[in-house]
Protein backbone atom coordinates (compact mmCIF):
# COMPACT_ATOMS: atom_id res chain seq x y z
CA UNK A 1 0.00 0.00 0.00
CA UNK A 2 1.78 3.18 -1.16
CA UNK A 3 0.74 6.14 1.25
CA UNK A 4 -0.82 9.65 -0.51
CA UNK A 5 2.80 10.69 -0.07
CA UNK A 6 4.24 8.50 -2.18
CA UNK A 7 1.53 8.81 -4.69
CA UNK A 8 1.92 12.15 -5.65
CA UNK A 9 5.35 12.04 -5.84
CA UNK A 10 4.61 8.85 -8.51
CA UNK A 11 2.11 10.97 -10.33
CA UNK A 12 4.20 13.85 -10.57
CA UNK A 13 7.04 11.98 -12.06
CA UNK A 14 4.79 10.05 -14.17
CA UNK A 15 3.32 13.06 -15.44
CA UNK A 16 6.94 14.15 -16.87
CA UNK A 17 8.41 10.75 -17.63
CA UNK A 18 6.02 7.23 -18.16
CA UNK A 19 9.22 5.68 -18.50
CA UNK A 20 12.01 6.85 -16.14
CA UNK A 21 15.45 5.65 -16.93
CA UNK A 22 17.47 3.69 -14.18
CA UNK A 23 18.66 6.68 -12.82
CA UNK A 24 15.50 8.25 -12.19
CA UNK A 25 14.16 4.56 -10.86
CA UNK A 26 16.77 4.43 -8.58
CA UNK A 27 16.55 7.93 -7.21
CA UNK A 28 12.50 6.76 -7.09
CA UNK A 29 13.22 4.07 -5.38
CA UNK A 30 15.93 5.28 -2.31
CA UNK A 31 12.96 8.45 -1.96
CA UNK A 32 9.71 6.14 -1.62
CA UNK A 33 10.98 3.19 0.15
CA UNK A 34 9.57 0.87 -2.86
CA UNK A 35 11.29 -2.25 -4.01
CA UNK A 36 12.30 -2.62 -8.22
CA UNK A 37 9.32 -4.34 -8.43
CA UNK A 38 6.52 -2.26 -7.01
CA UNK A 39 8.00 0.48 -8.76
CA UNK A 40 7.63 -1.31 -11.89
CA UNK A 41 4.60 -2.55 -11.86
CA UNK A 42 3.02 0.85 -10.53
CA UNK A 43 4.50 2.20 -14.01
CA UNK A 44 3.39 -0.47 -15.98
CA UNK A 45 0.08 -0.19 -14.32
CA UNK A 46 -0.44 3.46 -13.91
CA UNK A 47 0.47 3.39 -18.02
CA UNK A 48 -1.91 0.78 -18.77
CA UNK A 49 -4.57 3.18 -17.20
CA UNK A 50 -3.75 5.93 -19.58
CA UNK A 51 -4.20 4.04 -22.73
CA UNK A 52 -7.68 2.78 -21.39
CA UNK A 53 -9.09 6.45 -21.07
CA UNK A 54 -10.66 8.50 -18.76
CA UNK A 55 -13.46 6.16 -16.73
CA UNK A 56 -17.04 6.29 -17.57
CA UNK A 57 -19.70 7.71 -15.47
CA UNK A 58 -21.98 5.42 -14.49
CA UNK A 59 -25.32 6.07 -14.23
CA UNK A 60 -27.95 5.84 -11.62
CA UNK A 61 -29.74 2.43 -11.45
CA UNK A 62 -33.34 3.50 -12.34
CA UNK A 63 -34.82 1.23 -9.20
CA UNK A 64 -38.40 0.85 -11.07
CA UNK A 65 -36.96 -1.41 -13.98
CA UNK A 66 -35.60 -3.82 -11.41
CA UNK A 67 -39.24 -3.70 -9.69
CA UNK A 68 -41.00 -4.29 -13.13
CA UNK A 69 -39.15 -6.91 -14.03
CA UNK A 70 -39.70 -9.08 -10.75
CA UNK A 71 -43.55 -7.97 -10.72
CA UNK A 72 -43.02 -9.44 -13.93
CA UNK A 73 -44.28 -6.34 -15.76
CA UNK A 74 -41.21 -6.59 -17.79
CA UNK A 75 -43.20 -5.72 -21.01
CA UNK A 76 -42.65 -8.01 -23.37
């Protein structure tokens, strides 16, 4: 579990560099606390977010369809 901290600090480099060098991993990594790994996959992760796109609202459940269709007033 990566505290808010260490989150904005990911964010912040993420929004400059999706791919930091070893340098900038290893300076990541001696700051956060993180092992290789975590700090990978949080990459890997946070980029396969941005290629997915901005999450979709979803909308209200209308409660009345669920009652039709038990009441079996489903309409068809």
């Amino acid at each position: 579990m990566k505290t808010a901290s260490q989150l904005e600090i990911l964010e912040k480099t993420y929004a400059v560099e999706a791919y930091p060098s070893e340098a900038l991993g290893a300076e990541l990594l001696a700051k956060l606390g993180l092992s290789d790994r975590q700090l990978q996959m949080w990459f890997c992760h946070r980029r396969s977010k941005d290629r997915k796109g901005p999450p979709l609202k979803r909308q209200p459940k209308d409660s009345t369809v669920g009652e039709e269709m038990v009441a079996g007033e489903g309409g068809t």
